[in-house]
PDB file of N, CA and C in Angstrom:
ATOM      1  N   UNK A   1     -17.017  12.977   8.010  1.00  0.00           N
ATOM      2  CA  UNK A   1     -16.811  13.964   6.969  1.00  0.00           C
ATOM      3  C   UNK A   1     -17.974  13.918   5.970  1.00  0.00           C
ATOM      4  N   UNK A   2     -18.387  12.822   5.664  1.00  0.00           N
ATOM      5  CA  UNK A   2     -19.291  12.992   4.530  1.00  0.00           C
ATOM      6  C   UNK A   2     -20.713  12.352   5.040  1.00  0.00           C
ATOM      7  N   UNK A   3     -20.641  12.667   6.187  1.00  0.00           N
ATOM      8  CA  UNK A   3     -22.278  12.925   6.891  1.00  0.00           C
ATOM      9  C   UNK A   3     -22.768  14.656   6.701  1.00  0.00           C
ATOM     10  N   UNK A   4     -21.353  15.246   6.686  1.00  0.00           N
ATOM     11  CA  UNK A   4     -21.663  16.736   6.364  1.00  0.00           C
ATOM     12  C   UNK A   4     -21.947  17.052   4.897  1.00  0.00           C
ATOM     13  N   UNK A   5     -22.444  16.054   4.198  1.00  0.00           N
ATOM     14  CA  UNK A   5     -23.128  16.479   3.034  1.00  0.00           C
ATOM     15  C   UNK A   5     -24.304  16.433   3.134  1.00  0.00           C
ATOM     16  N   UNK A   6     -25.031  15.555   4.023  1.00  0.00           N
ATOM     17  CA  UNK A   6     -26.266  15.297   4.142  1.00  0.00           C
ATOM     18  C   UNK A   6     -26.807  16.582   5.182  1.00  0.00           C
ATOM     19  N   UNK A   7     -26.180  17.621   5.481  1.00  0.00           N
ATOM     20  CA  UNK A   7     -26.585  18.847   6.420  1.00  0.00           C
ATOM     21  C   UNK A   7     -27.260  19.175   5.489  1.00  0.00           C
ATOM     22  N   UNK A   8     -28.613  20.168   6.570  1.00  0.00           N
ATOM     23  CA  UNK A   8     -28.942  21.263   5.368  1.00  0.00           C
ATOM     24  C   UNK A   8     -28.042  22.603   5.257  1.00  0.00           C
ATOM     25  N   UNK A   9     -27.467  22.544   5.852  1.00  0.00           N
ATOM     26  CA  UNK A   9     -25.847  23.626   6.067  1.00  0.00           C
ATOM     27  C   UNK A   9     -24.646  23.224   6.143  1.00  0.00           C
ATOM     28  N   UNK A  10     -24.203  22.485   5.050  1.00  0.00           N
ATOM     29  CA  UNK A  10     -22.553  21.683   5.169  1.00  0.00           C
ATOM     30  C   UNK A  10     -21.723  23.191   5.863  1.00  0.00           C
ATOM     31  N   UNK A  11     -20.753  22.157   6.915  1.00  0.00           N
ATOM     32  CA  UNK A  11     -19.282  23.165   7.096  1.00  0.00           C
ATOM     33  C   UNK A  11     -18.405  22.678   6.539  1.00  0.00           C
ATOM     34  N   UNK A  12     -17.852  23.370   5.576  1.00  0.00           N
ATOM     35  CA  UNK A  12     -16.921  22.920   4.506  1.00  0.00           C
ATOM     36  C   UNK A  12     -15.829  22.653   5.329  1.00  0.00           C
ATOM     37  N   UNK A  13     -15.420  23.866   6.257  1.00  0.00           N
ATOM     38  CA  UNK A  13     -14.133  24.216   7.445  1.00  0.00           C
ATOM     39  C   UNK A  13     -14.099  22.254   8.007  1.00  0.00           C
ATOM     40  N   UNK A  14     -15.326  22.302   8.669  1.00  0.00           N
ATOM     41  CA  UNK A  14     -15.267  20.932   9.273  1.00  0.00           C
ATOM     42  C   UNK A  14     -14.866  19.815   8.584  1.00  0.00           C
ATOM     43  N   UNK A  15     -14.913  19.499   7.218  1.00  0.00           N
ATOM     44  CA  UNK A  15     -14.856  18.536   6.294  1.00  0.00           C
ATOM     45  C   UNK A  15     -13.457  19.224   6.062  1.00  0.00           C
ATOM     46  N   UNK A  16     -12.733  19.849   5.827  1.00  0.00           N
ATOM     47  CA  UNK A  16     -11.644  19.746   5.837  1.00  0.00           C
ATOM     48  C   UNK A  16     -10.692  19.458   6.923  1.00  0.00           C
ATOM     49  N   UNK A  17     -11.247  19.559   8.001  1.00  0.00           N
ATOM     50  CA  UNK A  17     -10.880  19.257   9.361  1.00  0.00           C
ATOM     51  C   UNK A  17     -10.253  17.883   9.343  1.00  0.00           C
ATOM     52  N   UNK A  18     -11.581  17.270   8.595  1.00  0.00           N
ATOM     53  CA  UNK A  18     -11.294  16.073   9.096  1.00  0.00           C
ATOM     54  C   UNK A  18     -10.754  15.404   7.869  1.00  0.00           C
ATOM     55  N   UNK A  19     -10.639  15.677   7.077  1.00  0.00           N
ATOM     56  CA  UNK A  19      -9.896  15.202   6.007  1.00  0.00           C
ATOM     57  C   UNK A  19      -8.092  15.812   5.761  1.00  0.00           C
ATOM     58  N   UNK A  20      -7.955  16.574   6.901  1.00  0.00           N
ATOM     59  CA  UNK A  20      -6.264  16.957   6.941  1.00  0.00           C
ATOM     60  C   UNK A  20      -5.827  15.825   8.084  1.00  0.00           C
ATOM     61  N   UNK A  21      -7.235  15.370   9.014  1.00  0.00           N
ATOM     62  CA  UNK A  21      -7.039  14.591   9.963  1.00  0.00           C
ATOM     63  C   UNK A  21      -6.326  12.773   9.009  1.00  0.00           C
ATOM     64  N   UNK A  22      -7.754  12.898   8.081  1.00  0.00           N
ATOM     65  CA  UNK A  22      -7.617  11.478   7.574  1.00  0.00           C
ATOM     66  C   UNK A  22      -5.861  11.361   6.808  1.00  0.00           C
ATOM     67  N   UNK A  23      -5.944  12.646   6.146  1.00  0.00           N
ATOM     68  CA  UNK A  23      -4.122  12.352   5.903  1.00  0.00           C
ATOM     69  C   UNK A  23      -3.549  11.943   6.527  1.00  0.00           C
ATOM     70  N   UNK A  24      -3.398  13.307   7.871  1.00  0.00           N
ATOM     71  CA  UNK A  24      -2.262  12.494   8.697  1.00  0.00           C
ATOM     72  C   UNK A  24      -1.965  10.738   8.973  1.00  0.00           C
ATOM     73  N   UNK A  25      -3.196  10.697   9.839  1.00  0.00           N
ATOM     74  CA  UNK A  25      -3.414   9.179   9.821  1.00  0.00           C
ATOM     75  C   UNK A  25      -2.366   8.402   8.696  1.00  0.00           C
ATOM     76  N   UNK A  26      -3.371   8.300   6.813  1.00  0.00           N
ATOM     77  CA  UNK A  26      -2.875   7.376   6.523  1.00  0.00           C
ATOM     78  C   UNK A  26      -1.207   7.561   6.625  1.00  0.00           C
ATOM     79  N   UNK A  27      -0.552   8.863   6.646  1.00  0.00           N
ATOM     80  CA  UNK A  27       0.739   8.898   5.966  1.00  0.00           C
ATOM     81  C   UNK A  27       2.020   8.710   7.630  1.00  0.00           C
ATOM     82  N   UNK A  28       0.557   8.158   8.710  1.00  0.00           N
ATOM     83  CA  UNK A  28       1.672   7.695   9.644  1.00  0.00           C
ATOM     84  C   UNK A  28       1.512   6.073   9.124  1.00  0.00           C
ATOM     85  N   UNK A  29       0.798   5.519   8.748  1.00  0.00           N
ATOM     86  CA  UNK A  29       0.420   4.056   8.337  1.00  0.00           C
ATOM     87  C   UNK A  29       1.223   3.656   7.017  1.00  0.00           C
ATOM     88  N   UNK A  30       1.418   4.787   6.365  1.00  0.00           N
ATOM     89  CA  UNK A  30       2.351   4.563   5.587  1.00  0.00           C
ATOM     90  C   UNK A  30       4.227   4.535   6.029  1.00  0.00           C
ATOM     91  N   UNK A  31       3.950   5.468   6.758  1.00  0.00           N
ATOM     92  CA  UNK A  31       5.275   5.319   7.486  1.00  0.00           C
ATOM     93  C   UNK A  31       6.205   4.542   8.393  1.00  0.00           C
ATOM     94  N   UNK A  32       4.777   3.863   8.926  1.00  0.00           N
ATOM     95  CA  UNK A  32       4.517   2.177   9.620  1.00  0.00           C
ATOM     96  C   UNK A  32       5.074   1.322   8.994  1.00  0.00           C
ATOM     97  N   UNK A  33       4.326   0.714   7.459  1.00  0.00           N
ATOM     98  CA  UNK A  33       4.449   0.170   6.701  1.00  0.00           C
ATOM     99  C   UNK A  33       6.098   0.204   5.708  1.00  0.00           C
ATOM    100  N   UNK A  34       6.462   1.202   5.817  1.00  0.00           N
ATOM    101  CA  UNK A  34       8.286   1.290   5.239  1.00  0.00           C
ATOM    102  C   UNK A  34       8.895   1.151   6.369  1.00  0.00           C
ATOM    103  N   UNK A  35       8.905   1.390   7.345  1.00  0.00           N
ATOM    104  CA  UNK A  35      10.170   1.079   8.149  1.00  0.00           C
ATOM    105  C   UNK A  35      10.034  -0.355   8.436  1.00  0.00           C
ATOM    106  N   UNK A  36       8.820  -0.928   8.897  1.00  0.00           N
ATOM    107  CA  UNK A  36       8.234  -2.586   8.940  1.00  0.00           C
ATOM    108  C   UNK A  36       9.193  -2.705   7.827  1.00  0.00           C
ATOM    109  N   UNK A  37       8.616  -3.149   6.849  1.00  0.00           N
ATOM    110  CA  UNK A  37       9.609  -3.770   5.552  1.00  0.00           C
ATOM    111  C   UNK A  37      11.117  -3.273   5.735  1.00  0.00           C
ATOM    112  N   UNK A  38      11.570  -1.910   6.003  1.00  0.00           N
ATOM    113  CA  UNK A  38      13.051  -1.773   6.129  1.00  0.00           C
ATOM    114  C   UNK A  38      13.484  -2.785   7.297  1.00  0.00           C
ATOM    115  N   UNK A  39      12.849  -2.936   8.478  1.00  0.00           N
ATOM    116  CA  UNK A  39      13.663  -3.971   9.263  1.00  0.00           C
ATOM    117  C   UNK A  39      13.555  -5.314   8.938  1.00  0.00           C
ATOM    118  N   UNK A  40      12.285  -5.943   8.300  1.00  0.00           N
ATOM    119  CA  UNK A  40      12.296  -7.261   8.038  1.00  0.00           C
ATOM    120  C   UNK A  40      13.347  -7.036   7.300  1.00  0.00           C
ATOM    121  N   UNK A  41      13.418  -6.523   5.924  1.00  0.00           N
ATOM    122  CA  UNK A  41      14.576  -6.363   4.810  1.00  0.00           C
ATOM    123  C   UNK A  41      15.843  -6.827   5.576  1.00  0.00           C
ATOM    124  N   UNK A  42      16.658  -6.132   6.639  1.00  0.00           N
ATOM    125  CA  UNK A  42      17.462  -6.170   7.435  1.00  0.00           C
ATOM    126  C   UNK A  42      17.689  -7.629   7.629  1.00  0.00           C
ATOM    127  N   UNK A  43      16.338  -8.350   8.623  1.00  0.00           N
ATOM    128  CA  UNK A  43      16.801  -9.365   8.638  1.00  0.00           C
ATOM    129  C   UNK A  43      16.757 -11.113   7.842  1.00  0.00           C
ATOM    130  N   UNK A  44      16.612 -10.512   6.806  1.00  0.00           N
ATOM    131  CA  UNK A  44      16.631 -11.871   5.704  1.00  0.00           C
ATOM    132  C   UNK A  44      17.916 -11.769   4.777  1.00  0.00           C
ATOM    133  N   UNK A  45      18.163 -12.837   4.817  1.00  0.00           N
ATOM    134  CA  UNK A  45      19.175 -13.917   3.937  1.00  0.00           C
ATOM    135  C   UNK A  45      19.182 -12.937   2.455  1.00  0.00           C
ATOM    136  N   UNK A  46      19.717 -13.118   1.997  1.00  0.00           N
ATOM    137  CA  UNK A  46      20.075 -12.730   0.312  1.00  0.00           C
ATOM    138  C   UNK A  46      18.649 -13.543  -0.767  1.00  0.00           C
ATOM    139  N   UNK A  47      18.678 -14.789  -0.355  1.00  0.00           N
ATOM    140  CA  UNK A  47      17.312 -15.581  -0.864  1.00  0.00           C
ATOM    141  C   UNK A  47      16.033 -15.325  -0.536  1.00  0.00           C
ATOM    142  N   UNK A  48      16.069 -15.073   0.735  1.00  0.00           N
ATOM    143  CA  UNK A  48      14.749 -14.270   1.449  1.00  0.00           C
ATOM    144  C   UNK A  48      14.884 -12.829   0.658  1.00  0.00           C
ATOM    145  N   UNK A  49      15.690 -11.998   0.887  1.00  0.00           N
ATOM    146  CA  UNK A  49      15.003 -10.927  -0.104  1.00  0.00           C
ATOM    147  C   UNK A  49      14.391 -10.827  -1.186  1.00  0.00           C
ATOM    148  N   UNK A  50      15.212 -11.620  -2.169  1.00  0.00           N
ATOM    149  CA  UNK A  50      14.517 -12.383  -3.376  1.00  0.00           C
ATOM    150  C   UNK A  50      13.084 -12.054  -3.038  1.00  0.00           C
ATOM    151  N   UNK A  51      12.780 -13.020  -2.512  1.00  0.00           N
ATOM    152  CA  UNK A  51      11.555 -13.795  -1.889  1.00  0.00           C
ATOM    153  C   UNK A  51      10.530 -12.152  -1.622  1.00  0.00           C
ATOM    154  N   UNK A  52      11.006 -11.337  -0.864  1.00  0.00           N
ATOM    155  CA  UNK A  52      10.339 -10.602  -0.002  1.00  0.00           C
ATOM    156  C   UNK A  52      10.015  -9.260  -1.405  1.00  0.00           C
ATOM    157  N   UNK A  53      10.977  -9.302  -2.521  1.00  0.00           N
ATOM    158  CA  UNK A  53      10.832  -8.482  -3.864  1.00  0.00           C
ATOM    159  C   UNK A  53      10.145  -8.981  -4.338  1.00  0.00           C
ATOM    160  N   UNK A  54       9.712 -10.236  -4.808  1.00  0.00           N
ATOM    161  CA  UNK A  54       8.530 -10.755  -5.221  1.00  0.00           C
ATOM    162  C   UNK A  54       7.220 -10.264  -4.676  1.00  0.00           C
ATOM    163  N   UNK A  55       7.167 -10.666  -3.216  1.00  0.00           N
ATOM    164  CA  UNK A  55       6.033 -10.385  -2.562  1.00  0.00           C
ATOM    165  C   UNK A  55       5.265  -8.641  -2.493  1.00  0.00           C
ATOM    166  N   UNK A  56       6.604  -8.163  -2.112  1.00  0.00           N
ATOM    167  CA  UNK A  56       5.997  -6.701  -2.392  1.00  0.00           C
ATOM    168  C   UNK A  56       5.716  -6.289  -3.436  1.00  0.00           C
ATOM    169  N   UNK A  57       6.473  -6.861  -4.702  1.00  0.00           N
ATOM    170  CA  UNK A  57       5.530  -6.586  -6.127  1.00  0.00           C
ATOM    171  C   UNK A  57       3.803  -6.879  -6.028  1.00  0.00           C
ATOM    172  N   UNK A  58       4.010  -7.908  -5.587  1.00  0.00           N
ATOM    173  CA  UNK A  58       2.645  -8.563  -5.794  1.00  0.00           C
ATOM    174  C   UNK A  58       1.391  -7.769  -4.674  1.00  0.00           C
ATOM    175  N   UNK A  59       1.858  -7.699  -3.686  1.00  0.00           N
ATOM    176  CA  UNK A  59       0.793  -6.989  -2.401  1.00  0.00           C
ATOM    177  C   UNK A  59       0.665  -5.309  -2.879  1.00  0.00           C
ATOM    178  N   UNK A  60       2.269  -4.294  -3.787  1.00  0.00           N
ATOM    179  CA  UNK A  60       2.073  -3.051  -3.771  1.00  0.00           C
ATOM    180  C   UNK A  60       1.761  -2.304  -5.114  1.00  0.00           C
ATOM    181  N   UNK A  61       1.894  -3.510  -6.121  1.00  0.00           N
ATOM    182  CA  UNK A  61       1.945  -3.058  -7.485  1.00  0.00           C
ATOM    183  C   UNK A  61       0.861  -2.623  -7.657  1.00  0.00           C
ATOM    184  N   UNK A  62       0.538  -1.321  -8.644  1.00  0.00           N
ATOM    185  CA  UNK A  62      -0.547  -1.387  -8.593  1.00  0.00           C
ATOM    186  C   UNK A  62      -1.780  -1.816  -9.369  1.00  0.00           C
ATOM    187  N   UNK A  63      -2.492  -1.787  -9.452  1.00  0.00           N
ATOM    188  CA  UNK A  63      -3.977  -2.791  -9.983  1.00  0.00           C
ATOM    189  C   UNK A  63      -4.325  -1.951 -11.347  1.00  0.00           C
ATOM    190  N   UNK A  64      -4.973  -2.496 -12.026  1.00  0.00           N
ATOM    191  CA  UNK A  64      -5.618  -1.506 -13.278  1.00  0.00           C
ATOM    192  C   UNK A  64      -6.822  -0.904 -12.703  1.00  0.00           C
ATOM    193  N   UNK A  65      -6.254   0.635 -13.304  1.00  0.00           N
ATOM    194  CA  UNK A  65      -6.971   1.687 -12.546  1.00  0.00           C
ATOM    195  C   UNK A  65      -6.755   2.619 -11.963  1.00  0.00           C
ATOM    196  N   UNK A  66      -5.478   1.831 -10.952  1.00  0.00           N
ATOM    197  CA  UNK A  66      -5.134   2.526  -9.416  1.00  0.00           C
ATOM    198  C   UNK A  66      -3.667   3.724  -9.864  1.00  0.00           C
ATOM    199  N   UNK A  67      -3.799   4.350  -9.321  1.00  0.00           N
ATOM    200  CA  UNK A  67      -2.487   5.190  -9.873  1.00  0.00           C
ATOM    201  C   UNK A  67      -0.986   4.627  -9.884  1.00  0.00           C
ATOM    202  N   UNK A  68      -0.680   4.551 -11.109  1.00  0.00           N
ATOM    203  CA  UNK A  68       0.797   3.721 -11.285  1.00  0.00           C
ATOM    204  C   UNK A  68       1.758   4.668 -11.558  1.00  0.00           C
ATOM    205  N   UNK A  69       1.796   5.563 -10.320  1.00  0.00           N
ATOM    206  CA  UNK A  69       3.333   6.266 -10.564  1.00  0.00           C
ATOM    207  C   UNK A  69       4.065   5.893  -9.243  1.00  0.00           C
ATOM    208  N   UNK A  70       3.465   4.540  -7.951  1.00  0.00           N
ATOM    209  CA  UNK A  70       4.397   4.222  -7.545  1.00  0.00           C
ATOM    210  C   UNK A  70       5.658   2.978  -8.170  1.00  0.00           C
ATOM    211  N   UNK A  71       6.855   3.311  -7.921  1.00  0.00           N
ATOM    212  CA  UNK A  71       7.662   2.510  -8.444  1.00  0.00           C
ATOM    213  C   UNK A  71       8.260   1.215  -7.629  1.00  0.00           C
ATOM    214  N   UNK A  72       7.725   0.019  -8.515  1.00  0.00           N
ATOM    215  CA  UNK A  72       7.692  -1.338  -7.973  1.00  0.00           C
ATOM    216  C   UNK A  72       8.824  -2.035  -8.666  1.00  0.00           C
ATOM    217  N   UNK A  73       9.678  -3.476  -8.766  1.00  0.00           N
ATOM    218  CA  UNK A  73      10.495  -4.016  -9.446  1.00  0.00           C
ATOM    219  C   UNK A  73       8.915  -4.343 -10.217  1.00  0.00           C
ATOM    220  N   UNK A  74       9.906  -4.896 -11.504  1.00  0.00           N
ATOM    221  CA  UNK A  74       8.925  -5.068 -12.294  1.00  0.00           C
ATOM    222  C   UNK A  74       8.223  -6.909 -11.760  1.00  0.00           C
ATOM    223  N   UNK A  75       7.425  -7.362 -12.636  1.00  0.00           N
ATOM    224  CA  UNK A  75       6.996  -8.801 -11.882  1.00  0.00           C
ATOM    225  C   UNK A  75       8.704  -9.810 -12.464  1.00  0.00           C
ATOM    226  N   UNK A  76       8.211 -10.819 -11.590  1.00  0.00           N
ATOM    227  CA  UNK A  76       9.423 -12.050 -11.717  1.00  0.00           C
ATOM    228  C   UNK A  76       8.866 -12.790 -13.230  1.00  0.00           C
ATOM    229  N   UNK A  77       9.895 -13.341 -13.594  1.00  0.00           N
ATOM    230  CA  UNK A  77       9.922 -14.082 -14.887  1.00  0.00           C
ATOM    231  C   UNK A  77       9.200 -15.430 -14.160  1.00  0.00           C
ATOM    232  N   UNK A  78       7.594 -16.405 -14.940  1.00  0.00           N
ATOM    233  CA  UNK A  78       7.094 -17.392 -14.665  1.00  0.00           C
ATOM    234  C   UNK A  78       8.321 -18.527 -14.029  1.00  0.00           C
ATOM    235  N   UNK A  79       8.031 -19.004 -12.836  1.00  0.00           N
ATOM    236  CA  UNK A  79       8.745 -19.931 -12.321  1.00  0.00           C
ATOM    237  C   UNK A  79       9.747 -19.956 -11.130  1.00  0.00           C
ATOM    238  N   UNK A  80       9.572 -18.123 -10.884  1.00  0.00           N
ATOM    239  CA  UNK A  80      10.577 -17.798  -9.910  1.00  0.00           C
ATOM    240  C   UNK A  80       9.330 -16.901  -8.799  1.00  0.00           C
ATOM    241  N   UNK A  81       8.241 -17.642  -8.756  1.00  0.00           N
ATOM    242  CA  UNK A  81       7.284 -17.269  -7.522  1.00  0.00           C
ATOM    243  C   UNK A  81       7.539 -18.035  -6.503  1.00  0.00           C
ATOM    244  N   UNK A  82       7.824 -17.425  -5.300  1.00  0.00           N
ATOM    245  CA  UNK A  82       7.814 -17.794  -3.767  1.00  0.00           C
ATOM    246  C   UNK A  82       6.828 -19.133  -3.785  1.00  0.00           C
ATOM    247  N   UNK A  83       7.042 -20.047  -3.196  1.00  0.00           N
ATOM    248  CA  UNK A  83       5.924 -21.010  -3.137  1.00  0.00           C
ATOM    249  C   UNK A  83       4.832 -20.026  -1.975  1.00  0.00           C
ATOM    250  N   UNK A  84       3.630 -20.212  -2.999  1.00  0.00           N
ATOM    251  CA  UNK A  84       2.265 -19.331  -1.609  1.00  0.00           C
ATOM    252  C   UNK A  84       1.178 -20.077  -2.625  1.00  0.00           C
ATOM    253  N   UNK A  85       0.037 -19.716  -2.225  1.00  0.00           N
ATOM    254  CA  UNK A  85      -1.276 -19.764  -2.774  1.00  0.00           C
ATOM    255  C   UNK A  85      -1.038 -19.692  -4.040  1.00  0.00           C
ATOM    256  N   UNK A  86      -1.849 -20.290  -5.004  1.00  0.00           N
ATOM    257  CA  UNK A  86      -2.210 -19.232  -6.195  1.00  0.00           C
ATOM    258  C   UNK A  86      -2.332 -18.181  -6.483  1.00  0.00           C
ATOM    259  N   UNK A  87      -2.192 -16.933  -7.025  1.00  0.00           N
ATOM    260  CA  UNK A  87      -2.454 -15.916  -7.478  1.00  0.00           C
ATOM    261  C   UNK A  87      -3.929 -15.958  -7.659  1.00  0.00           C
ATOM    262  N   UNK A  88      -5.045 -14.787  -6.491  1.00  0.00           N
ATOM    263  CA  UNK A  88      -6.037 -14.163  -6.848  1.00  0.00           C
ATOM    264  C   UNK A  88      -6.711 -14.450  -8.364  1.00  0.00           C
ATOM    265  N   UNK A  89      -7.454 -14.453  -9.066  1.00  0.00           N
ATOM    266  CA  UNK A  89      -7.901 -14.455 -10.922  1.00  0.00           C
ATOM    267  C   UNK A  89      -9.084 -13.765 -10.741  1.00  0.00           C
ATOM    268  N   UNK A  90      -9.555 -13.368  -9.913  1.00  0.00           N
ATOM    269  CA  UNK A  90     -10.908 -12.660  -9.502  1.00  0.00           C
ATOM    270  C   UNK A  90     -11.149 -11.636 -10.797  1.00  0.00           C
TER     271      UNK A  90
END
């Protein structure tokens, strides 16, 4: 798509081509990605969910910057993190 800027004759038609293409794509990857989590969801314990609300805060929330009108639980109160790594500080 954005090799067709560097034409000396962009096809706009084409760049939209492929950018109704790139939608589709992500919004089957997105669609991937919720039913994945709806079946893990399924199969964990009451404590494991816990666990798995934490995590998706942390992997979907979004970043400063990034558009925050998806809706996440808010973060866990210090002390109730899943044992993992440290938290990123980058």
């Amino acid at each position: 798509m954005f090799d067709e800027v560097l034409q000396d004759n962009p096809h706009p038609a084409l760049s939209d081509s492929l950018l109704n293409i790139t939608q589709e794509k992500q919004a089957q990857i997105e669609r991937l990605t919720y039913n994945y989590f709806l079946k893990l969801k399924k199969i964990c314990n009451t404590e494991q969910r816990k666990k798995l609300k934490i995590l998706m805060h942390e992997v979907f929330a979004p970043r400063p910057g990034e558009n925050a009108s998806r809706k996440m639980p808010p973060p866990p109160p210090d002390g109730q993190r899943p044992p993992g790594p440290p938290p990123d500080r980058h």
